[in-house]
C-alpha atoms as a PDB file:
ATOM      1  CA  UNK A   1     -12.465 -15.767   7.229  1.00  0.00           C
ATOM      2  CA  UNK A   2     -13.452 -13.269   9.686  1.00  0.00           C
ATOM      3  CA  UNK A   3     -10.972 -10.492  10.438  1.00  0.00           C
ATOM      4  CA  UNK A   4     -12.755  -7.802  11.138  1.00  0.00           C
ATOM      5  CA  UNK A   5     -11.814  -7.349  14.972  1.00  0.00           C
ATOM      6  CA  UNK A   6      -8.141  -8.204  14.248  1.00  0.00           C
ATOM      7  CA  UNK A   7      -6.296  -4.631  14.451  1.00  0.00           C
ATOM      8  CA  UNK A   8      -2.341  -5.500  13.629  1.00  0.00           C
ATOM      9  CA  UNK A   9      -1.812  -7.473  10.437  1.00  0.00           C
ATOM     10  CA  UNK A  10       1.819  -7.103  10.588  1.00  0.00           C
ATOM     11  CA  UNK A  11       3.788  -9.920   8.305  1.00  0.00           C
ATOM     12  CA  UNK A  12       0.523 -11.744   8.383  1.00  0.00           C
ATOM     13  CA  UNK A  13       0.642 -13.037   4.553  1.00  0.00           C
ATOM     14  CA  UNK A  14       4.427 -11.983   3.964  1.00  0.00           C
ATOM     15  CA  UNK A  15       6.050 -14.470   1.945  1.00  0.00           C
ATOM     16  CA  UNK A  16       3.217 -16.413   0.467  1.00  0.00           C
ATOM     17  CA  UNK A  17       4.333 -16.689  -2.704  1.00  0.00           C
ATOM     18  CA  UNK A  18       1.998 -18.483  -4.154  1.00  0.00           C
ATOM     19  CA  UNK A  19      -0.441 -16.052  -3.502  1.00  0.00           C
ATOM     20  CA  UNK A  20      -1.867 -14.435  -6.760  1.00  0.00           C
ATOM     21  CA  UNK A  21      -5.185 -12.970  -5.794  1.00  0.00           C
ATOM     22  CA  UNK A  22      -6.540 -11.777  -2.323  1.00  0.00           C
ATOM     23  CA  UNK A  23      -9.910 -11.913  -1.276  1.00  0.00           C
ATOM     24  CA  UNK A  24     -12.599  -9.243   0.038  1.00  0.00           C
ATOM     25  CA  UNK A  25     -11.900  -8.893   3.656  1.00  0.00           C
ATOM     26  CA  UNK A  26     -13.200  -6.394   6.520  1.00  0.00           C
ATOM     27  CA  UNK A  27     -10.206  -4.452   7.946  1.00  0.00           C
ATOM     28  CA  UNK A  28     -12.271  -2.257   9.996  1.00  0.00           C
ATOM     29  CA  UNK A  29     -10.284  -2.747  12.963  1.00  0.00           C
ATOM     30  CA  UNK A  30      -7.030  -2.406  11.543  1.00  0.00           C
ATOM     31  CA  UNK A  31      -4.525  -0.131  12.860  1.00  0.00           C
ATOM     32  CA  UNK A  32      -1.091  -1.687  11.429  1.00  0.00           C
ATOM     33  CA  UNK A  33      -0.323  -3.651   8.293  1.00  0.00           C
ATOM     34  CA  UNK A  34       3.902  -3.389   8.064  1.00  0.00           C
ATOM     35  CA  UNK A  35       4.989  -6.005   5.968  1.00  0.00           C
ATOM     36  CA  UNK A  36       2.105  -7.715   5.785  1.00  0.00           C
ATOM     37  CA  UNK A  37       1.977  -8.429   1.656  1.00  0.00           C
ATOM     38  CA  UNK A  38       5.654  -8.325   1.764  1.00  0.00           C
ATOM     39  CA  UNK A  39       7.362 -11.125  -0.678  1.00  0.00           C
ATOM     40  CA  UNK A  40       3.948 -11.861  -2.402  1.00  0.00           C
ATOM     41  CA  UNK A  41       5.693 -11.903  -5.277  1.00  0.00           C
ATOM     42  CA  UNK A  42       2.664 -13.938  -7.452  1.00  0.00           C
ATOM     43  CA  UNK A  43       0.448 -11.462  -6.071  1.00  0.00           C
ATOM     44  CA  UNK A  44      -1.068  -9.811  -8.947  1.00  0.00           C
ATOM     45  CA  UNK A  45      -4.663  -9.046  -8.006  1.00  0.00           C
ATOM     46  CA  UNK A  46      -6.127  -6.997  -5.191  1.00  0.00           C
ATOM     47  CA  UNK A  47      -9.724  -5.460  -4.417  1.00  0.00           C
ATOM     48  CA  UNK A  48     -11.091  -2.322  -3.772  1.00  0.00           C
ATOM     49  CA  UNK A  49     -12.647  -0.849  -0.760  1.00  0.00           C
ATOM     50  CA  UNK A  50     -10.214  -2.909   1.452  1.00  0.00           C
ATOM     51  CA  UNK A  51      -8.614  -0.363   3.885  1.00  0.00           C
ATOM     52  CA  UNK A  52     -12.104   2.328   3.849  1.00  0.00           C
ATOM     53  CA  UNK A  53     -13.104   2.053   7.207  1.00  0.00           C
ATOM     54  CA  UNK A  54      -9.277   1.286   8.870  1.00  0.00           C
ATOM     55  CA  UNK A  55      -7.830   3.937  11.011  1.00  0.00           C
ATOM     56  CA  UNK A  56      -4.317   2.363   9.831  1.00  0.00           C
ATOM     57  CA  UNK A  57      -1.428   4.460   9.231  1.00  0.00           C
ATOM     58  CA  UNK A  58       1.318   2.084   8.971  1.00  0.00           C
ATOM     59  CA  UNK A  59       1.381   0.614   5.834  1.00  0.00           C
ATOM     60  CA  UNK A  60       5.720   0.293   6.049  1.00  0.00           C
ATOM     61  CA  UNK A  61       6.733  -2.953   3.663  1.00  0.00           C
ATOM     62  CA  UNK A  62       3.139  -3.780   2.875  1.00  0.00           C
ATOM     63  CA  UNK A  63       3.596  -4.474  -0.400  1.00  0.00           C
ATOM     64  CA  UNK A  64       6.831  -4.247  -1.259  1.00  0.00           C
ATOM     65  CA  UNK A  65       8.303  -7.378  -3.258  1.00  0.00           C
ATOM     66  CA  UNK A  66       4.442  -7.833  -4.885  1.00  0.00           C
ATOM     67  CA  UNK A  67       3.409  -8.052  -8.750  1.00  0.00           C
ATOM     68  CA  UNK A  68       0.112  -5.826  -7.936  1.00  0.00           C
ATOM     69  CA  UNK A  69      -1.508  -4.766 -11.501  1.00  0.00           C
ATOM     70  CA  UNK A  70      -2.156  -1.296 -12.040  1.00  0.00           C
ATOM     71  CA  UNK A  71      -6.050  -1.720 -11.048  1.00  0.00           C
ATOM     72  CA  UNK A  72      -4.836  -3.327  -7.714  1.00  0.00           C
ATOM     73  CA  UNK A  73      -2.270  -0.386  -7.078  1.00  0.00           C
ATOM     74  CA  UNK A  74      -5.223   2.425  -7.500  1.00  0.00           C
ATOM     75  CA  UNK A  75      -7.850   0.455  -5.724  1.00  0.00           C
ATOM     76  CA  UNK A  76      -4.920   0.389  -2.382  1.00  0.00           C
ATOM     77  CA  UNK A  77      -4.378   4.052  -2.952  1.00  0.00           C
ATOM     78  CA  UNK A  78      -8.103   5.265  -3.281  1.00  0.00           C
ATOM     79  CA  UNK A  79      -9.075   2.976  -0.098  1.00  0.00           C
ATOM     80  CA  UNK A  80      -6.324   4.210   2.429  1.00  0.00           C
ATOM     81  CA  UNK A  81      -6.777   7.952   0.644  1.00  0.00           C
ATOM     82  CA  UNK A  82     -10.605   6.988   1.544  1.00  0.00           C
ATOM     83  CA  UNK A  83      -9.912   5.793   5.200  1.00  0.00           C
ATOM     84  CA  UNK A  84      -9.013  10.037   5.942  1.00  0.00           C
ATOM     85  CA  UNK A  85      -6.332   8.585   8.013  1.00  0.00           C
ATOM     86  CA  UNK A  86      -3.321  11.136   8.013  1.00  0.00           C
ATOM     87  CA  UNK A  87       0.681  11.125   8.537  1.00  0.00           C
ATOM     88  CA  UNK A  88       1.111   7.713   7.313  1.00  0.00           C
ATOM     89  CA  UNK A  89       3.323   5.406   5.383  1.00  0.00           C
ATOM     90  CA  UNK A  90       3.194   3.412   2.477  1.00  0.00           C
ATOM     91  CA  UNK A  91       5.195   1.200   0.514  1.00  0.00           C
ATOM     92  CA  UNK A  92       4.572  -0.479  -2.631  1.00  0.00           C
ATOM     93  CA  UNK A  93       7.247  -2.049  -4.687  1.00  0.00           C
ATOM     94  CA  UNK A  94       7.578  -4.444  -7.789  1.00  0.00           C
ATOM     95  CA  UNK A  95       4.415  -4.604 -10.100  1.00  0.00           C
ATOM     96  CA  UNK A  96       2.950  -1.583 -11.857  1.00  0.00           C
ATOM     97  CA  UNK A  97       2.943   1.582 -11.249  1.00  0.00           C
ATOM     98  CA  UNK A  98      -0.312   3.573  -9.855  1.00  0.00           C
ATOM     99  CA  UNK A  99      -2.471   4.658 -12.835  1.00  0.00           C
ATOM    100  CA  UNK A 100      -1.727   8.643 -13.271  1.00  0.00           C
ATOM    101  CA  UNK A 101      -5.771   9.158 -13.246  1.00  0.00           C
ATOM    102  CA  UNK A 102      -6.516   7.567 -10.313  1.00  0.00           C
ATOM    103  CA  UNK A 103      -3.577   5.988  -8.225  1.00  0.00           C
ATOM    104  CA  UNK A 104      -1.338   9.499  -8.376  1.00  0.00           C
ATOM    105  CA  UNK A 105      -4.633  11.334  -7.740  1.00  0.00           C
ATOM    106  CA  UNK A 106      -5.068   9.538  -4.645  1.00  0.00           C
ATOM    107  CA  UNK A 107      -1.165   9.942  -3.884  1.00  0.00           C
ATOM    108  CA  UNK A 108      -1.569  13.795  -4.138  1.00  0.00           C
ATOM    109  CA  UNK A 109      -4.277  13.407  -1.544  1.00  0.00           C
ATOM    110  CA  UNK A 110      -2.509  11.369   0.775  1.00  0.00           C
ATOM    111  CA  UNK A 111       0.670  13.510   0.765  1.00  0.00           C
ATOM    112  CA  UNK A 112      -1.341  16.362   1.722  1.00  0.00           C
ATOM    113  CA  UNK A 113      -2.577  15.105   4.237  1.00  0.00           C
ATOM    114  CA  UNK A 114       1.173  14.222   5.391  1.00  0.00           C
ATOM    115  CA  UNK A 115       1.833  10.663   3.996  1.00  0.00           C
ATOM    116  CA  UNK A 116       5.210   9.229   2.933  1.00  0.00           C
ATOM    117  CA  UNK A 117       4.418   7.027   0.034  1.00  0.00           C
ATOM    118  CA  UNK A 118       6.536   4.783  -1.929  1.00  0.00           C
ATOM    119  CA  UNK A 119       5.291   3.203  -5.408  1.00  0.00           C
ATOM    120  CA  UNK A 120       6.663   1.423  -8.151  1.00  0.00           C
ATOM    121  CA  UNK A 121       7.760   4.205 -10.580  1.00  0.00           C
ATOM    122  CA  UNK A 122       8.586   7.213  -8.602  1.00  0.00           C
ATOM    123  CA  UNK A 123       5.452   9.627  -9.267  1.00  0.00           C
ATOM    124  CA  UNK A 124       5.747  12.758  -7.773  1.00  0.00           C
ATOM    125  CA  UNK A 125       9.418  12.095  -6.395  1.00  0.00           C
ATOM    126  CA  UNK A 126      10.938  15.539  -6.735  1.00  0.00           C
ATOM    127  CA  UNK A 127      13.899  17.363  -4.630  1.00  0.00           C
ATOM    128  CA  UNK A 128      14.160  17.953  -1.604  1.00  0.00           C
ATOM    129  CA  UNK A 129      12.576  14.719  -0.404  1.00  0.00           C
ATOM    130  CA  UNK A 130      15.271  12.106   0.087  1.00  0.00           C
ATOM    131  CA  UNK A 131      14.886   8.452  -0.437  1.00  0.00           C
ATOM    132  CA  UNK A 132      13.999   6.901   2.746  1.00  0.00           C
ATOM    133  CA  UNK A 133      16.099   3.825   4.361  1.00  0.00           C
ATOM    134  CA  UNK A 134      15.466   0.569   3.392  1.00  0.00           C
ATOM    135  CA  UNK A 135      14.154   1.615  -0.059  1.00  0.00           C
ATOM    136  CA  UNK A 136      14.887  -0.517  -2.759  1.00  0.00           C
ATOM    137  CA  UNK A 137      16.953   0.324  -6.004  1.00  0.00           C
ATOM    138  CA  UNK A 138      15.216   3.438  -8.012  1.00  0.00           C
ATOM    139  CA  UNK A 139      12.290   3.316  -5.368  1.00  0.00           C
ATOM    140  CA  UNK A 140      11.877   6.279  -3.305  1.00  0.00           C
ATOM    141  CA  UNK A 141       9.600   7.777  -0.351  1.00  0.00           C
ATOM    142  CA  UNK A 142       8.367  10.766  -0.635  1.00  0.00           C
END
């Protein structure tokens, strides 16, 4: 499937379920992807490289309600932390949490460069960033 000219992705695959792996696509054109992974709950396994080229910064919901695996978590991370895309948002619940030698490398990047983030197991979340709205129970946004 061809989605490279395709530029908002919002809720696209939200709910599939059934989902467990997602396939190499081109996201070059890309600029929004809220909700778009949302309620994958099978969804397990995701590649690298995805989100290199996007100019996304909305990345609200994405995958929140997934089962990514701590591989899939990083390769996100690295990819949007790749893209140089700054003062965005991410969120990323159920699962894994990010790998602390690559996924909360590439979360320290991204909050420089003025991200919220939101991940399955809190890294970095330290006073006085408050949880954001909508978060789910023991998730936070930093």
């Amino acid at each position: 499937m061809d989605v490279s000219s395709g530029t908002s992705f919002n809720s696209t695959w939200s709910g599939c379920s059934s989902l467990t792996s997602f396939p190499s696509m081109s996201f070059v054109s890309g600029t929004s992807f809220n909700s778009t992974w949302n309620g994958c709950t099978s969804l397990t396994e995701f590649p690298a490289n995805m989100f290199d080229s996007s100019s996304a910064s909305n990345y609200e919901n994405a995958f929140t309600n997934t089962n990514l695996s701590e591989t899939s978590i990083d390769n996100i991370l690295v990819s949007i932390d790749t893209s140089a895309v700054e003062n965005g948002i991410f969120t990323q619940t159920g699962g894994s949490k990010p790998s602390v030698s690559i996924g909360n490398v590439a979360i320290d990047s991204l909050l420089a460069k003025g991200w919220r983030i939101q991940v399955t197991g809190l890294y970095g979340y330290v006073p006085p960033y408050s949880y954001y709205g909508g978060a789910g129970i023991g998730e936070g946004i930093l």
